[in-house]
PDB file of N, CA and C in Angstrom:
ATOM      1  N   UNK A   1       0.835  -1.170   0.000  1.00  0.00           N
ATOM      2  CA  UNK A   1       0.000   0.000   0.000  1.00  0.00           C
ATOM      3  C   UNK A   1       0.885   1.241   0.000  1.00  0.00           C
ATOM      4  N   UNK A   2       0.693   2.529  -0.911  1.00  0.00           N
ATOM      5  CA  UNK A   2       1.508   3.288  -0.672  1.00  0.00           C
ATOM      6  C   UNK A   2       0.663   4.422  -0.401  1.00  0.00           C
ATOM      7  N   UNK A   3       1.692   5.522   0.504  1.00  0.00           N
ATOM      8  CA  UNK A   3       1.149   6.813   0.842  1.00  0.00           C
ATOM      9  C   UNK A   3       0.553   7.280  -0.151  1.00  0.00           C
ATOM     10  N   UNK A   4      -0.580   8.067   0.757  1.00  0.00           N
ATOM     11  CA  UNK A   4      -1.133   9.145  -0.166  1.00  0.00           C
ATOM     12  C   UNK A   4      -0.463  10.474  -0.298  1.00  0.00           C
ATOM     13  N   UNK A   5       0.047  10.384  -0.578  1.00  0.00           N
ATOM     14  CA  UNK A   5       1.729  11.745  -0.385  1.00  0.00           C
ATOM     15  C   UNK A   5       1.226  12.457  -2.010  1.00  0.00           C
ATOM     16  N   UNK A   6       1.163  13.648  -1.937  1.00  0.00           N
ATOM     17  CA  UNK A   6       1.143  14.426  -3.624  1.00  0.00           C
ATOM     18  C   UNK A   6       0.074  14.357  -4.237  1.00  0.00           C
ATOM     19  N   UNK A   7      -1.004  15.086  -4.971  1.00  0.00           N
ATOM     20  CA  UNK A   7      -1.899  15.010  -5.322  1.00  0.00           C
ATOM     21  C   UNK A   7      -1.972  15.531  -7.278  1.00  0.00           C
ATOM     22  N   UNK A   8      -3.037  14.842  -7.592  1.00  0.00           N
ATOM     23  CA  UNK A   8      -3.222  15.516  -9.186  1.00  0.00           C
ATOM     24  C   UNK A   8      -4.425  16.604  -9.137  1.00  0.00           C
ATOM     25  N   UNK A   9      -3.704  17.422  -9.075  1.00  0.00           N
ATOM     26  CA  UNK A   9      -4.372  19.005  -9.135  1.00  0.00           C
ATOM     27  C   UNK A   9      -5.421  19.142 -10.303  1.00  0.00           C
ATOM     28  N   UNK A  10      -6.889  19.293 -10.209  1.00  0.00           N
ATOM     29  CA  UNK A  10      -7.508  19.756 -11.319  1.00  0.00           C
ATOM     30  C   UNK A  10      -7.266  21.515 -11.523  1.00  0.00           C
ATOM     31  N   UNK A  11      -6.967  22.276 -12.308  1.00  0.00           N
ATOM     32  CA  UNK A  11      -6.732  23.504 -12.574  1.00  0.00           C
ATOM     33  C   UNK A  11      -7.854  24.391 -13.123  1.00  0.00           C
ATOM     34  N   UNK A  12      -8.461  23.854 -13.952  1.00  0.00           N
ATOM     35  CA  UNK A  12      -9.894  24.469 -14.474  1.00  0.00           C
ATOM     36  C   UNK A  12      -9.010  25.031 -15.628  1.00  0.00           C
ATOM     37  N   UNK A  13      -8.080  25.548 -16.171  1.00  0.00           N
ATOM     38  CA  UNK A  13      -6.858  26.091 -16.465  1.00  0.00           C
ATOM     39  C   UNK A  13      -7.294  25.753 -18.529  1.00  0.00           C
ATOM     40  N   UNK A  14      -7.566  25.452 -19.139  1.00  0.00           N
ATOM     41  CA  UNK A  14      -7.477  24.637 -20.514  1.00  0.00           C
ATOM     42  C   UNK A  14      -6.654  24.104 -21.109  1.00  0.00           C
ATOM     43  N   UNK A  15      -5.311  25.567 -21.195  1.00  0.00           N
ATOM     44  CA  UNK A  15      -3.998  24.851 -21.385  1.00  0.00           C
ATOM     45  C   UNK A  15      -3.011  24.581 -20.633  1.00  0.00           C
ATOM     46  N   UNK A  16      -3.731  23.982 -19.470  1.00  0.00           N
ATOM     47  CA  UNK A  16      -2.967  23.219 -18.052  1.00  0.00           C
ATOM     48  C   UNK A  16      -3.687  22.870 -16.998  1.00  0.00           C
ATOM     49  N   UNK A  17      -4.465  21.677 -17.500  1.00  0.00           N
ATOM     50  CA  UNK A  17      -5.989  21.043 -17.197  1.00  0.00           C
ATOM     51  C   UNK A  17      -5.567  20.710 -15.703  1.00  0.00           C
ATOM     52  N   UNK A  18      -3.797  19.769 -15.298  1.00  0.00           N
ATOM     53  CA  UNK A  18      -3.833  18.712 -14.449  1.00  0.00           C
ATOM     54  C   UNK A  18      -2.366  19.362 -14.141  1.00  0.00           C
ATOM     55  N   UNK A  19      -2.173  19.640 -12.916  1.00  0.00           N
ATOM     56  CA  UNK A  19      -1.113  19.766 -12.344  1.00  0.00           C
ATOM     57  C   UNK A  19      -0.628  18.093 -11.133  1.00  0.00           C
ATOM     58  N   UNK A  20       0.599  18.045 -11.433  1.00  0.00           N
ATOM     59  CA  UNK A  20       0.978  16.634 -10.252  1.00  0.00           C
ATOM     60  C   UNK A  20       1.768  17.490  -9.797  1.00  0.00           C
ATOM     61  N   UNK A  21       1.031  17.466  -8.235  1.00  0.00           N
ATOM     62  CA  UNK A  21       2.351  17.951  -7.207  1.00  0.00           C
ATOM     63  C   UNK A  21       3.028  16.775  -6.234  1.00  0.00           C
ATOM     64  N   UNK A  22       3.626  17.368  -6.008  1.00  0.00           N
ATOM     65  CA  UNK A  22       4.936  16.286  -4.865  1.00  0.00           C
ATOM     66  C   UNK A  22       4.358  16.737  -3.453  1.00  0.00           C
ATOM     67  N   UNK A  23       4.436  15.975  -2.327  1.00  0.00           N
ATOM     68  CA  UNK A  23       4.030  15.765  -0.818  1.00  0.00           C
ATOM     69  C   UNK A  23       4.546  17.495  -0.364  1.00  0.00           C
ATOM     70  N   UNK A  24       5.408  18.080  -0.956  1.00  0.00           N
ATOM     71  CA  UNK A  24       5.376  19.831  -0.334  1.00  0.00           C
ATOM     72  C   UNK A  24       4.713  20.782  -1.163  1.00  0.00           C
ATOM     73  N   UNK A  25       3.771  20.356  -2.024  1.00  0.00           N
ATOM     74  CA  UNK A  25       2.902  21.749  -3.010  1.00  0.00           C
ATOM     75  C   UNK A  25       3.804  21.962  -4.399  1.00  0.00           C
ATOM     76  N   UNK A  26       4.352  21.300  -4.399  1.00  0.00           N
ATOM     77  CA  UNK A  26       5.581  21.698  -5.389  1.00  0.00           C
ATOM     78  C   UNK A  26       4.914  21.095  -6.985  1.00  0.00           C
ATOM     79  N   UNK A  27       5.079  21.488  -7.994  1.00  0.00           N
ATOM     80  CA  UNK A  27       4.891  21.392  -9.209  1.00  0.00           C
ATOM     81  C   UNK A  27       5.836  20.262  -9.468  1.00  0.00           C
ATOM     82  N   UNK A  28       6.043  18.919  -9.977  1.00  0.00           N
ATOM     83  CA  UNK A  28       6.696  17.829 -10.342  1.00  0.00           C
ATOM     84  C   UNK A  28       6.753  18.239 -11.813  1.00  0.00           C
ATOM     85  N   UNK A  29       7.998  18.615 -12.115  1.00  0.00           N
ATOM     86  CA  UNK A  29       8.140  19.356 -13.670  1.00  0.00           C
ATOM     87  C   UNK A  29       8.336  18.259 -14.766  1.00  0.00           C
ATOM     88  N   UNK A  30       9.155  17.009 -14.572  1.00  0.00           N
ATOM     89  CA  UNK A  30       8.874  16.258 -15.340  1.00  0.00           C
ATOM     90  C   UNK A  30       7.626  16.231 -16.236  1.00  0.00           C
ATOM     91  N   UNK A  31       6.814  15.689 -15.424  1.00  0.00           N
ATOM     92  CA  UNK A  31       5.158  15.594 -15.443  1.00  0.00           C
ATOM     93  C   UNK A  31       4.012  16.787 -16.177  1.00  0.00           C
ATOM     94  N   UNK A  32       5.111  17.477 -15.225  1.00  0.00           N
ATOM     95  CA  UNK A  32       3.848  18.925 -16.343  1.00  0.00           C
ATOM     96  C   UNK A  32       4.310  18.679 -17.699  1.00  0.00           C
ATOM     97  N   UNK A  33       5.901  18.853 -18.189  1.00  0.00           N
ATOM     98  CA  UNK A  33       6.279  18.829 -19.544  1.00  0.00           C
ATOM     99  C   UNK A  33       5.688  17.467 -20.066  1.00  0.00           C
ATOM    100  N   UNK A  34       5.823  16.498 -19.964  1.00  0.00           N
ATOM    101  CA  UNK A  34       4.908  15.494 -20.341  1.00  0.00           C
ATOM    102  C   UNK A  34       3.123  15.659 -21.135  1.00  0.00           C
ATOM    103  N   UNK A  35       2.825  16.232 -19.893  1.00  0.00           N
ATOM    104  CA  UNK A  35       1.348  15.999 -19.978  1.00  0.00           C
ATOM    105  C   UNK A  35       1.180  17.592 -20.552  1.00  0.00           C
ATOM    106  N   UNK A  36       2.333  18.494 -20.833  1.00  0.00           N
ATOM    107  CA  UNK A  36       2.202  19.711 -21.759  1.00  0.00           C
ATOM    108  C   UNK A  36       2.000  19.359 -23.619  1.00  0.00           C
ATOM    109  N   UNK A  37       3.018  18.685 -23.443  1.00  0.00           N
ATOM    110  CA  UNK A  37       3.345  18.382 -25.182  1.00  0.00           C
ATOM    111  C   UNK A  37       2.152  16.615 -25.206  1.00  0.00           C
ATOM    112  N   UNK A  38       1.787  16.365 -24.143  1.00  0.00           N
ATOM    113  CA  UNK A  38       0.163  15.396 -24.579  1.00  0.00           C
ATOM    114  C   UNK A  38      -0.823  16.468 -25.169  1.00  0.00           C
ATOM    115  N   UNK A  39      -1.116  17.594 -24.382  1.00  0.00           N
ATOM    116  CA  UNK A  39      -2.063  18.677 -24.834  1.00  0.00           C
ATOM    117  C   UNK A  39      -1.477  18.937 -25.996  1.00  0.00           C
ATOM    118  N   UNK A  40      -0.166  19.557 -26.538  1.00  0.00           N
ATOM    119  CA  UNK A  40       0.463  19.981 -27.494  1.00  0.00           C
ATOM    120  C   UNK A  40      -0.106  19.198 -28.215  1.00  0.00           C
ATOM    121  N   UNK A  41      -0.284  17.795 -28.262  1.00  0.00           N
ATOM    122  CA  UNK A  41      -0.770  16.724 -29.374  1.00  0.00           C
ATOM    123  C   UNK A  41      -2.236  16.435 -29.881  1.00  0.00           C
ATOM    124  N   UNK A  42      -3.135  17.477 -28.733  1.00  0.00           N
ATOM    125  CA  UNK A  42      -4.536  17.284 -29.151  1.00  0.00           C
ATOM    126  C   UNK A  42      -5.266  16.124 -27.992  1.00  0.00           C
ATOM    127  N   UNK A  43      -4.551  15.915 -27.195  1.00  0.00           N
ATOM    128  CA  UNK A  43      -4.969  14.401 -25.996  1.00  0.00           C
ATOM    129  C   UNK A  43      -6.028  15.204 -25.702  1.00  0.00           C
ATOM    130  N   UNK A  44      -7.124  14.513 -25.179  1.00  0.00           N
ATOM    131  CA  UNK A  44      -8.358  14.802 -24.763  1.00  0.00           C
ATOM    132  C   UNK A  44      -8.114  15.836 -23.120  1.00  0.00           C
ATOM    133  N   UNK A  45      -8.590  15.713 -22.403  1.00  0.00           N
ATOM    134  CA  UNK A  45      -8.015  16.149 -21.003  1.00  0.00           C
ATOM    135  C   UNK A  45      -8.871  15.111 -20.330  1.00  0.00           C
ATOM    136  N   UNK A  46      -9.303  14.312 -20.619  1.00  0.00           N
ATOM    137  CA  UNK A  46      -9.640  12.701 -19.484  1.00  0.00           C
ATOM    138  C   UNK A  46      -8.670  12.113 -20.115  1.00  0.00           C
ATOM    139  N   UNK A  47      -7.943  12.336 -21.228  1.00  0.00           N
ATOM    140  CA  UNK A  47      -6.530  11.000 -21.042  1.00  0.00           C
ATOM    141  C   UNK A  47      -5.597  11.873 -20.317  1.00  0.00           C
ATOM    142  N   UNK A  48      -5.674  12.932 -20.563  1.00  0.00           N
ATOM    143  CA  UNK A  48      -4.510  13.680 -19.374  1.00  0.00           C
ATOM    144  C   UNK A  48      -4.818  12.957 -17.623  1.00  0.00           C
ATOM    145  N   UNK A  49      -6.057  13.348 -17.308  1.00  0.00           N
ATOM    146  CA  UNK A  49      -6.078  13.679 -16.482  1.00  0.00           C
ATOM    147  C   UNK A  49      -6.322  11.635 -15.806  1.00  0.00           C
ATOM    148  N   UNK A  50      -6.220  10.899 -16.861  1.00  0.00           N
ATOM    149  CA  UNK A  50      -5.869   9.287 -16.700  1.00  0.00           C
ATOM    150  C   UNK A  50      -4.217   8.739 -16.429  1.00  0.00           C
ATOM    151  N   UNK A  51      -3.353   9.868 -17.167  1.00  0.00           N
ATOM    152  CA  UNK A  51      -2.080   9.366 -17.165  1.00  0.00           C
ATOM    153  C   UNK A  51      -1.405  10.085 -16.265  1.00  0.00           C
ATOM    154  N   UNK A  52      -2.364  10.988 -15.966  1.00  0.00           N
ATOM    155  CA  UNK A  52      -1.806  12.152 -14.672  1.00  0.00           C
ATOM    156  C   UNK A  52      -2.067  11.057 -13.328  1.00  0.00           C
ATOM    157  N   UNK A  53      -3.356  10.590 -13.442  1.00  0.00           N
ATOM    158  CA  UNK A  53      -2.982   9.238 -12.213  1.00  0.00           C
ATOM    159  C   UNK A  53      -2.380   8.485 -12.120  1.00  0.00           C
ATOM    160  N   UNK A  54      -2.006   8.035 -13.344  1.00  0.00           N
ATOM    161  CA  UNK A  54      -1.229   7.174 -12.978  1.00  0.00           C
ATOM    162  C   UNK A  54       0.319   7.087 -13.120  1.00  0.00           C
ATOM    163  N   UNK A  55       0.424   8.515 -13.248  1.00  0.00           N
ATOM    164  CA  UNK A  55       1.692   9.281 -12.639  1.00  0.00           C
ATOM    165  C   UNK A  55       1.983   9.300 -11.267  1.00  0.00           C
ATOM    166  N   UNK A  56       0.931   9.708 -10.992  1.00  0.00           N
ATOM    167  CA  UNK A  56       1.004  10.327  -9.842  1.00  0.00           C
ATOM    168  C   UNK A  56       1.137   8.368  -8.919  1.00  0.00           C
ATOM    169  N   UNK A  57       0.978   7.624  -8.794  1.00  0.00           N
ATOM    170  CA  UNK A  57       1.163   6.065  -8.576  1.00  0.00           C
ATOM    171  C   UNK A  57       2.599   6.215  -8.740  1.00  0.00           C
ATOM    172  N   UNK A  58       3.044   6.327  -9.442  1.00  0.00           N
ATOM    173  CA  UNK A  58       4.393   6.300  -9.614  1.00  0.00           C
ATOM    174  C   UNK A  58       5.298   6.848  -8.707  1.00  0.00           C
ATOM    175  N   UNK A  59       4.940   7.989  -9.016  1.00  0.00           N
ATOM    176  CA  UNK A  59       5.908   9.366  -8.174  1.00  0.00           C
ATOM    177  C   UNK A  59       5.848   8.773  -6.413  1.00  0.00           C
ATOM    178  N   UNK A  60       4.372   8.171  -6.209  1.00  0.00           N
ATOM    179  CA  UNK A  60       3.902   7.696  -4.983  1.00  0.00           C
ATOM    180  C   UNK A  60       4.882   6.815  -4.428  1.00  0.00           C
ATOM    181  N   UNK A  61       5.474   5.928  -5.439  1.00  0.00           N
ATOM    182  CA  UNK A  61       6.082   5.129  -5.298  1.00  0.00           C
ATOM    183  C   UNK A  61       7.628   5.271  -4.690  1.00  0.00           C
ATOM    184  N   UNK A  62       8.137   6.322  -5.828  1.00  0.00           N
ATOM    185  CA  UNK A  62       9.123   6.786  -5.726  1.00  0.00           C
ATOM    186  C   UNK A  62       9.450   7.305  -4.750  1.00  0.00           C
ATOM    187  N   UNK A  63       8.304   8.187  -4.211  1.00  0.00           N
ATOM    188  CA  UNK A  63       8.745   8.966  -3.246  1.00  0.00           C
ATOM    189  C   UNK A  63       8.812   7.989  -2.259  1.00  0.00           C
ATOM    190  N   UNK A  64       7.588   6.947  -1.618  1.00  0.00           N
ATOM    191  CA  UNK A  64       7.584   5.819  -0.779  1.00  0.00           C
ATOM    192  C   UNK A  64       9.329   5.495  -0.880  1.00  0.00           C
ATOM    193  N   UNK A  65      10.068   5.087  -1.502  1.00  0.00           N
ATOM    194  CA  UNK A  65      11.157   4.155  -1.356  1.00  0.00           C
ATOM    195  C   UNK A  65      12.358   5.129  -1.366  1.00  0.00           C
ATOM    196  N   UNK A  66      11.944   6.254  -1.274  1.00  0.00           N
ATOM    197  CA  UNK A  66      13.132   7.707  -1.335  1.00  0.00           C
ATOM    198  C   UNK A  66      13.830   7.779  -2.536  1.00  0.00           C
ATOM    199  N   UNK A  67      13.441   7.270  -3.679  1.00  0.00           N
ATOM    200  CA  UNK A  67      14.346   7.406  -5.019  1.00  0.00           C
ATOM    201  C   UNK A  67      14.212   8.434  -5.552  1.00  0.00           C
ATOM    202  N   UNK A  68      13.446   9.587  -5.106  1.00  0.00           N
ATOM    203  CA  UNK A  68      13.629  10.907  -5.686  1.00  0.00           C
ATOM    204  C   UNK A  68      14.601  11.557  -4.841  1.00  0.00           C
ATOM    205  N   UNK A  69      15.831  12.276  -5.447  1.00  0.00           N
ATOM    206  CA  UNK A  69      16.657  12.950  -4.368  1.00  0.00           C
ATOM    207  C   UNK A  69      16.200  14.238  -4.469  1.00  0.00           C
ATOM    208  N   UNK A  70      15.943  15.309  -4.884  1.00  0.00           N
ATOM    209  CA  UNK A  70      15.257  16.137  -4.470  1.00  0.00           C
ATOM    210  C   UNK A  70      13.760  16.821  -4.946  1.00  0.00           C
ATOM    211  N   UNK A  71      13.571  17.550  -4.865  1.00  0.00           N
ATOM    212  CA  UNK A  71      12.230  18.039  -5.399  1.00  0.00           C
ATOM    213  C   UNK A  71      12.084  18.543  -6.932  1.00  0.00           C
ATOM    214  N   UNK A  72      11.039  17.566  -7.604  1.00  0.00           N
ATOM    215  CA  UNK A  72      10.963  17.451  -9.179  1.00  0.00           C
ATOM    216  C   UNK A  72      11.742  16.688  -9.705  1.00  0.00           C
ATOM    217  N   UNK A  73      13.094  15.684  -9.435  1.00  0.00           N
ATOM    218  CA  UNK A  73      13.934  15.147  -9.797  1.00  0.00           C
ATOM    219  C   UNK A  73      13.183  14.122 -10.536  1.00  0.00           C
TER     220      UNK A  73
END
């Protein structure tokens, strides 16, 4: 089971539907550029906001086992 540490931000925003932050409020920049150039491509914003979860699982992960060394890494 992993923490609920970091959340996927809905923005209301159009061209920046889904923000993933990290467990301190912080913008996870990887992720935005990712899910920037998905929009860049025409992605719907429910596949954004699908791969933004299951980003955010990830990062969960990461962060769980300390393999991120610092913030956005």
């Amino acid at each position: 089971m992993l923490p609920e540490i970091g959340k996927l931000h809905e923005t209301g925003d159009p061209w920046e539907p889904y923000r993933l932050m990290d467990p301190a409020g912080s913008l996870v920049e990887p992720v935005a550029l990712y899910l920037k150039d998905l929009l860049a491509g025409h992605t719907p914003p429910t596949t954004l906001r699908s791969y933004g979860n299951d980003l955010l699982r990830w990062w969960r992960f990461l962060w769980a086992l300390d393999l991120v060394v610092g913030p956005n890494s």
